[in-house]
Protein backbone atom coordinates (compact mmCIF):
# COMPACT_ATOMS: atom_id res chain seq x y z
CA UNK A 1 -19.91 -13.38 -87.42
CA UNK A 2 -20.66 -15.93 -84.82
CA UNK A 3 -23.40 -14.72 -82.08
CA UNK A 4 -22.29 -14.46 -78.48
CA UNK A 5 -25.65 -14.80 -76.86
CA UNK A 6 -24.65 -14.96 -73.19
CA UNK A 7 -22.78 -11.91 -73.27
CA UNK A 8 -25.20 -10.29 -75.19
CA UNK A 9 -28.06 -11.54 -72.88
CA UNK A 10 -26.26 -10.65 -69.45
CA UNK A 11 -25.81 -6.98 -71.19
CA UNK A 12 -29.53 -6.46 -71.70
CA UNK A 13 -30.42 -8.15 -68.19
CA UNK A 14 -27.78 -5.41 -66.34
CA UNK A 15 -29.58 -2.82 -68.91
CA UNK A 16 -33.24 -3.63 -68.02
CA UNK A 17 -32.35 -4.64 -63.95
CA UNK A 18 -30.75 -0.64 -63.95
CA UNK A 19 -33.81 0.76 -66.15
CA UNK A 20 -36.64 -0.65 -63.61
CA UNK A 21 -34.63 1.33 -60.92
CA UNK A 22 -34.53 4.47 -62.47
CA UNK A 23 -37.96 4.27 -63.73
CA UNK A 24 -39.15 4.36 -60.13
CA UNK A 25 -39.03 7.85 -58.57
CA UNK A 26 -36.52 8.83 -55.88
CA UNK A 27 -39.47 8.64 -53.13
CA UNK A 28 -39.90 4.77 -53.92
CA UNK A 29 -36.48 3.95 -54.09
CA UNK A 30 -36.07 5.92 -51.11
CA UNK A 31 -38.91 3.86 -49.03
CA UNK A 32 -37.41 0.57 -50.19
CA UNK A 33 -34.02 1.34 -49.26
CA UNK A 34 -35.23 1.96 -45.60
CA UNK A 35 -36.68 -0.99 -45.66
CA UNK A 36 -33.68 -3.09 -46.38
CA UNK A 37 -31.66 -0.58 -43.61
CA UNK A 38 -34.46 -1.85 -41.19
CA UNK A 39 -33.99 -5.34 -42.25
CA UNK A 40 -29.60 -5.20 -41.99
CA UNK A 41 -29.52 -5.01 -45.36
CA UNK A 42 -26.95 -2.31 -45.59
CA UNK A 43 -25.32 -3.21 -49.24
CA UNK A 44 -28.86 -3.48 -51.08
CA UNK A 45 -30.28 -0.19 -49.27
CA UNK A 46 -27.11 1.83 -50.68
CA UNK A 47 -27.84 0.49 -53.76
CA UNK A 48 -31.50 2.00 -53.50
CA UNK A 49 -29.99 5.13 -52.11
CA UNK A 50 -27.79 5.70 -55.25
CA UNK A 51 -30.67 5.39 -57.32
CA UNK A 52 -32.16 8.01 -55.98
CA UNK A 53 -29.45 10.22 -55.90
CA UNK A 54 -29.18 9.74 -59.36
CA UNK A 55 -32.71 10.24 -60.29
CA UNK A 56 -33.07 13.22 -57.45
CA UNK A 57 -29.95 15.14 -56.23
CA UNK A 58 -32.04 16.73 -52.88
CA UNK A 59 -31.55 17.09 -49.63
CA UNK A 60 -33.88 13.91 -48.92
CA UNK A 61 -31.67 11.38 -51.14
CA UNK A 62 -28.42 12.86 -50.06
CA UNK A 63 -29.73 12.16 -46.36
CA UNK A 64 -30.91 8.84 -47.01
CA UNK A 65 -27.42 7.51 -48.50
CA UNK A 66 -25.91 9.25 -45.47
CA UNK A 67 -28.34 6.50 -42.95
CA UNK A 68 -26.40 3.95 -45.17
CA UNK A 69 -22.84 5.09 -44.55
CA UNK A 70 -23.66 5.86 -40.78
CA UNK A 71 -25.06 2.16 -40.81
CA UNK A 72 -21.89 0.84 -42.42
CA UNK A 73 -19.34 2.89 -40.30
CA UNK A 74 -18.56 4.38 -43.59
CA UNK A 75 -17.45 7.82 -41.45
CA UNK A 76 -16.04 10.21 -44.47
CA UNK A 77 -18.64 9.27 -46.79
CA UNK A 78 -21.05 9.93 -44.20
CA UNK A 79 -20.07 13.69 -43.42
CA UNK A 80 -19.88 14.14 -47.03
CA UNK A 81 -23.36 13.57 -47.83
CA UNK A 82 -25.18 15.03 -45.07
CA UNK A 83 -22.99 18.43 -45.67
CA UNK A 84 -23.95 18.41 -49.47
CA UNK A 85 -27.42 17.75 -48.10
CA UNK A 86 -27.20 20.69 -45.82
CA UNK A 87 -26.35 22.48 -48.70
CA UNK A 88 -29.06 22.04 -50.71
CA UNK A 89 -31.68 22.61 -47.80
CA UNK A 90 -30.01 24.21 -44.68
CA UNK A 91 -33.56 23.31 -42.89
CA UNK A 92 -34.01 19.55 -43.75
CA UNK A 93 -34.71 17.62 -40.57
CA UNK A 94 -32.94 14.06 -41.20
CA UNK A 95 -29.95 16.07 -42.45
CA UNK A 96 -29.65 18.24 -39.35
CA UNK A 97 -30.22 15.34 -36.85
CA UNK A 98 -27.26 13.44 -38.75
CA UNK A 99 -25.03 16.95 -38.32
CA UNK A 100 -26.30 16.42 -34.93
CA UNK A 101 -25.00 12.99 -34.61
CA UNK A 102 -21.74 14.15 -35.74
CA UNK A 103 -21.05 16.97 -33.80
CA UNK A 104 -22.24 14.94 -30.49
CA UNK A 105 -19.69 11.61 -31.62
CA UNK A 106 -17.03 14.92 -31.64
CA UNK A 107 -18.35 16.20 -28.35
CA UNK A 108 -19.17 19.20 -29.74
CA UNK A 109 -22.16 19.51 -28.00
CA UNK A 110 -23.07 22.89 -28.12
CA UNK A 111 -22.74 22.09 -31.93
CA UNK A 112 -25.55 19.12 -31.31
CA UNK A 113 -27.50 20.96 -29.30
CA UNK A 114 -28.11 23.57 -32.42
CA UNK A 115 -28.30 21.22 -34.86
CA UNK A 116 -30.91 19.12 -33.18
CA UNK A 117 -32.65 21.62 -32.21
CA UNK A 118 -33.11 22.84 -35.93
CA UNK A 119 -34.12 19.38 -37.20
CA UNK A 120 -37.07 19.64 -34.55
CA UNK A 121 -38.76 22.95 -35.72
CA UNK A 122 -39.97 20.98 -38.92
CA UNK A 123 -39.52 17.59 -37.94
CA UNK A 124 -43.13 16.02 -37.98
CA UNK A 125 -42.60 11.81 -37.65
CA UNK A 126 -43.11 11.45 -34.33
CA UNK A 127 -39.84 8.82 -34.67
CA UNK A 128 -37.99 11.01 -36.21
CA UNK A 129 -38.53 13.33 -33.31
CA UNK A 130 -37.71 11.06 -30.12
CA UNK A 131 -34.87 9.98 -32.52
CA UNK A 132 -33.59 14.33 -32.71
CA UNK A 133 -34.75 14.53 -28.75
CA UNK A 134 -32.55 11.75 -27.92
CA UNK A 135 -29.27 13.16 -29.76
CA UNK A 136 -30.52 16.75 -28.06
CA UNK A 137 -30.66 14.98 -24.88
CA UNK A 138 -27.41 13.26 -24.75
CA UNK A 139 -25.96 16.30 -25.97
CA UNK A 140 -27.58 18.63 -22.91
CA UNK A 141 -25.91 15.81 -20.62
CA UNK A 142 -22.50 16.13 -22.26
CA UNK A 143 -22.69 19.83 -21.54
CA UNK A 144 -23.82 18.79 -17.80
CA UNK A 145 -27.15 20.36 -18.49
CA UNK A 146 -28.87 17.37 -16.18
CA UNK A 147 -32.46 18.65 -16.24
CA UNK A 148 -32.93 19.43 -20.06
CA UNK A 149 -31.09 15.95 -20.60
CA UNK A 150 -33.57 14.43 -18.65
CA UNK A 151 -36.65 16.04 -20.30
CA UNK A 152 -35.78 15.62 -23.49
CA UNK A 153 -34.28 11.53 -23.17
CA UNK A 154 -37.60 10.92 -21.07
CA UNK A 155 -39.46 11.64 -24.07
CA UNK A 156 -37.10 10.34 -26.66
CA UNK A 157 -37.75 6.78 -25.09
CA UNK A 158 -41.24 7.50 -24.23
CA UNK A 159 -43.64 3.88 -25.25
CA UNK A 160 -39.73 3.00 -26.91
CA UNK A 161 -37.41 0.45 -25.33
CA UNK A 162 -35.17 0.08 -28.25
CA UNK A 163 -32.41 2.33 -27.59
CA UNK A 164 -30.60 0.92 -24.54
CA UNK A 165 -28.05 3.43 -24.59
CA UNK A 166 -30.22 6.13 -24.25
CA UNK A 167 -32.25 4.73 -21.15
CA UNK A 168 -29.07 3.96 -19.64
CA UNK A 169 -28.11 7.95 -19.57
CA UNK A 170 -31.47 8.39 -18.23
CA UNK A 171 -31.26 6.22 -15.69
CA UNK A 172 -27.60 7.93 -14.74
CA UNK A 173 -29.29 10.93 -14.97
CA UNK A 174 -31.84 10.44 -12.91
CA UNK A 175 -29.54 8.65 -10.49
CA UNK A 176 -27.34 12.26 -10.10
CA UNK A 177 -30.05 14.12 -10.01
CA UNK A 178 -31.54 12.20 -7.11
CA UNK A 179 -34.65 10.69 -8.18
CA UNK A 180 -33.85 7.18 -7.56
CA UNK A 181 -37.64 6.08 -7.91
CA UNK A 182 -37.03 7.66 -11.40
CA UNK A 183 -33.75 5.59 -12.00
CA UNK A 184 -34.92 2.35 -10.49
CA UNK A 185 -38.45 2.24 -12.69
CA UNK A 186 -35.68 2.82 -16.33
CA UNK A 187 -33.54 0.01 -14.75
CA UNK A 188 -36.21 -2.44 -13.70
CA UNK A 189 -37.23 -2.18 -17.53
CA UNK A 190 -33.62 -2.70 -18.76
CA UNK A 191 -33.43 -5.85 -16.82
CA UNK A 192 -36.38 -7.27 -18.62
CA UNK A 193 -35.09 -5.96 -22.29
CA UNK A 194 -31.90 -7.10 -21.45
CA UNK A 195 -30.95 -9.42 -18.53
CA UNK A 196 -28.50 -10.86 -19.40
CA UNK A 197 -26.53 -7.53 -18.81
CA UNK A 198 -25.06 -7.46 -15.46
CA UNK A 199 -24.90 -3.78 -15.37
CA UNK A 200 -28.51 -3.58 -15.62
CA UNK A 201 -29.04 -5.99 -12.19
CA UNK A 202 -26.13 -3.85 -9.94
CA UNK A 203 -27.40 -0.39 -11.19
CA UNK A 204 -30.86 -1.40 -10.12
CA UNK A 205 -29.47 -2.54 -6.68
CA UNK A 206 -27.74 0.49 -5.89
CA UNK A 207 -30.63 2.10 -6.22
CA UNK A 208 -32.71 -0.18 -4.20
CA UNK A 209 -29.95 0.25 -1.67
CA UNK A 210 -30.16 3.84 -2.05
CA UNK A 211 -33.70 4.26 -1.19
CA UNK A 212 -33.18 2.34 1.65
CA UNK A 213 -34.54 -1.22 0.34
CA UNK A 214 -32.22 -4.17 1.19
CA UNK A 215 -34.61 -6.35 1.56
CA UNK A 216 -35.44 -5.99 -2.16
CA UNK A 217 -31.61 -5.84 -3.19
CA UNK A 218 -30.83 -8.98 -2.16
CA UNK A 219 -32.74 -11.08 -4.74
CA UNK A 220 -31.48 -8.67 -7.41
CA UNK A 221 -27.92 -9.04 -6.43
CA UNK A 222 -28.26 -12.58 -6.73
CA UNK A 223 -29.58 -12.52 -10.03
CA UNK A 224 -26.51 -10.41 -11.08
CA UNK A 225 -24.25 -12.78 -8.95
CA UNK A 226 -25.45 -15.17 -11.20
CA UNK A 227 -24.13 -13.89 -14.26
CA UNK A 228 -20.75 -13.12 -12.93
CA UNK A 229 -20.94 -14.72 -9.20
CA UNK A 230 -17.19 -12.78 -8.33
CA UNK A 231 -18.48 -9.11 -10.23
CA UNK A 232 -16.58 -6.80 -7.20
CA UNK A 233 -19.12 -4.11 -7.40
CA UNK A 234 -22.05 -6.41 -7.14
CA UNK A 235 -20.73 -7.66 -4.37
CA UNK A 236 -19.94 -4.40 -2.29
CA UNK A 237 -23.40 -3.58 -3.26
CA UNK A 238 -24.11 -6.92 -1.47
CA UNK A 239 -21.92 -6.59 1.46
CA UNK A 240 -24.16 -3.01 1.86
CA UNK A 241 -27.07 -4.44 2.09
CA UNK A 242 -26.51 -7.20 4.40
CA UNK A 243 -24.43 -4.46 6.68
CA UNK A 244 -28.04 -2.63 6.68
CA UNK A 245 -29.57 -5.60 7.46
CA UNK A 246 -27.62 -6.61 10.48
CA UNK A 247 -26.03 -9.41 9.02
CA UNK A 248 -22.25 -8.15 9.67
CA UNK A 249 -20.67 -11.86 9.63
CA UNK A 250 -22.19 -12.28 5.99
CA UNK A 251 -21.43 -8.91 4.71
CA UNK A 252 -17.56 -9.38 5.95
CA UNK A 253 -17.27 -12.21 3.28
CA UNK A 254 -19.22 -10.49 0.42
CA UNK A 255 -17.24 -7.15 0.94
CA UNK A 256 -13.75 -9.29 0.91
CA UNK A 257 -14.62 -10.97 -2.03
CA UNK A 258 -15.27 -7.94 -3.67
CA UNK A 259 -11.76 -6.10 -2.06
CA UNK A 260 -9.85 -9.83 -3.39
CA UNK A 261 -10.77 -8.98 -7.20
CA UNK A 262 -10.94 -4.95 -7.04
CA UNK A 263 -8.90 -3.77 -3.99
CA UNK A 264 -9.52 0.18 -4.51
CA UNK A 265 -13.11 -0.05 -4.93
CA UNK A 266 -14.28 2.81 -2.06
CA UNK A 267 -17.73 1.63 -1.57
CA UNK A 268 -16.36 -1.93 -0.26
CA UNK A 269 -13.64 0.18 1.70
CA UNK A 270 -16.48 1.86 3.32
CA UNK A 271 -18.55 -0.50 4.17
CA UNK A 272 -15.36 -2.92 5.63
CA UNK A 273 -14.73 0.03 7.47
CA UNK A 274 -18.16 0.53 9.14
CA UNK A 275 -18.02 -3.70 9.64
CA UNK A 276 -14.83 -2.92 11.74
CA UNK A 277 -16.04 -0.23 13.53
CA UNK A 278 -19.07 -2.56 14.90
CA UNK A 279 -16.28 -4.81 15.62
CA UNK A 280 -14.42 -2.63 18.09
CA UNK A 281 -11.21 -2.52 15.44
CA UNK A 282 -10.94 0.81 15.36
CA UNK A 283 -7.07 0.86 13.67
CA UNK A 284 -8.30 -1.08 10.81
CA UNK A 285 -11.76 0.87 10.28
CA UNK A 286 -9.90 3.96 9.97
CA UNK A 287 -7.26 2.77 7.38
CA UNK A 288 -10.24 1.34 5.19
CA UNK A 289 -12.06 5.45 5.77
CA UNK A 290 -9.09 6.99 5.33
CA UNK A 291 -8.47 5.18 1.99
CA UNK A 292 -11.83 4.95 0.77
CA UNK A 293 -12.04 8.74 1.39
CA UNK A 294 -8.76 9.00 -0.86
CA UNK A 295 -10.62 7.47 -3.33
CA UNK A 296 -13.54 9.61 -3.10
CA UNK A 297 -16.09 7.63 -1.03
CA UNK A 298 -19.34 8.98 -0.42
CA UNK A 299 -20.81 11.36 1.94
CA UNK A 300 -21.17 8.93 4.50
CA UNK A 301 -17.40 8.55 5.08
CA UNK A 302 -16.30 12.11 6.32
CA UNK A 303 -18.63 11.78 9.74
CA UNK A 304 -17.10 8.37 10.57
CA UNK A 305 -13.28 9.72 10.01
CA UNK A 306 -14.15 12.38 12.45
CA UNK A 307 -15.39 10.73 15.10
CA UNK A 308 -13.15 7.81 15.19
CA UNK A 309 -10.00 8.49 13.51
CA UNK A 310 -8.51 11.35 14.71
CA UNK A 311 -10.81 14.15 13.48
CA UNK A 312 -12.17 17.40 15.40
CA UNK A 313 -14.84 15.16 16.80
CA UNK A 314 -13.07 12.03 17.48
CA UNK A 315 -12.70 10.47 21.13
């Protein structure tokens, strides 16, 4: 009978390509499969995962495949394998940060809170821990527990500026809690890691503006204006600024522009209202109150809508 050598060949290579994989131990095949995770390589790492799966059924390989479905989007397949890695160790800390994950995607944060707080009592990477305290933290914010949110994202992205979403909900954190100082240092940052993210430039103004500091706004609202030079919030951070400054006739244009593209934004209201009431136009000031009040303008507006339009106090 005639040989078929390239069959025959491909065979054995397929035969001695799967032997050198599952005559490394699940550790190794572990450690190489989170390097080609790191490196995007989410087809090869699965690869490395079901290899050790294979050669180790535990709660460590069952966790590990899990980082590849979660990295893939891979959702049911996901669940399934950090559950049957629960299983097998109730206490394993990758497995319960992943539950974690889950439960806080499902906003069932009380859920996240529990799980994550598990995965720290023998979590002992120091990554893997600001990775759990992040989760933990996002969690505490979801159940509008502001301080332990704070304490636990501040040092999840301690000497780390790689999770942007996570300094973000610090920085809105700190914002509601009041410590702009707090908010404006996490934004400042942001804008270096990533400035070409408008968000990053009009957060930090309205804090600048917030504490006060229009002087300082200015050049940062510019640098946002120049990403997006008709962004409507930018611009009634703008018009703010230059109100505080005493430069009405230039804050009249910037806070129209901004009312042109987003007509129910209540901070440009607001501040077109103040404009009017330097003005003397008291009938227009108090329909831009009234409706920026509607729209739940800030603490500022209730005074002015008293004195001038018809309140207790007005004359």
């Amino acid at each position: 009978m005639m040989a078929v050598p390239v069959r025959i060949g491909f065979t054995l290579c397929c035969f001695f390509a799967a032997f050198s994989l599952f005559a490394q131990s699940a550790e190794q095949l572990i450690a190489q499969g989170d390097t080609l995770l790191a490196g995007g390589r989410s087809k090869k790492a699965l690869d490395m995962f079901e290899a050790a799966v294979k050669v180790s059924p535990s709660a460590e390989s069952y966790s590990a495949r899990a980082s590849a479905w979660y990295y893939m989007r891979r959702d049911k397949e996901f669940l399934a394998d950090v559950l049957e890695a629960l299983r097998l160790d109730s206490l394993f800390p990758e497995a319960n940060y992943q539950r974690a994950l889950i439960a806080h995607q499902n906003a069932e944060d009380t859920s996240a809170v529990r799980y994550a707080t598990r995965a720290l009592g023998r979590a002992g990477d120091p990554d893997q821990r600001q990775r759990i305290l992040i989760v933990r933290g996002e969690a505490f914010a979801g159940l509008g527990k502001t301080a332990q949110a704070i304490n636990d994202l501040s040092k999840g992205t301690a000497d780390r500026m790689d999770d942007l979403d996570a300094l973000r909900s610090l920085a809105h954190l700190q914002d509601i809690s009041g410590d702009h100082e707090a908010s404006l240092a996490i934004l400042a940052k942001l804008c270096k890691i990533a400035p070409y993210d408008i968000s990053n430039w009009s957060n930090r103004a309205f804090e600048l503006n917030t504490l006060g500091r229009y002087e300082e706004a200015l050049p940062v609202i510019d640098q946002a204006l120049s990403l997006d030079k008709d962004e409507p919030i930018v611009l009634s951070n703008k018009a703010y600024a230059l109100m505080k400054l005493g430069r009405d006739a230039d804050a009249m244009e910037a806070v129209n522009r901004s009312l042109k593209v987003y007509a129910e934004n209540s901070y440009a209201l607001q501040t077109r209202g103040m404009l009017y009431l330097r003005k003397g136009d008291r009938e227009d000031a108090c329909n831009d109150l009234t409706m920026a009040k509607s729209l739940g303008a800030g603490s500022e507006v209730d005074p002015l809508i008293n004195q001038y339009c018809g309140g207790p106090g007005s004359h």
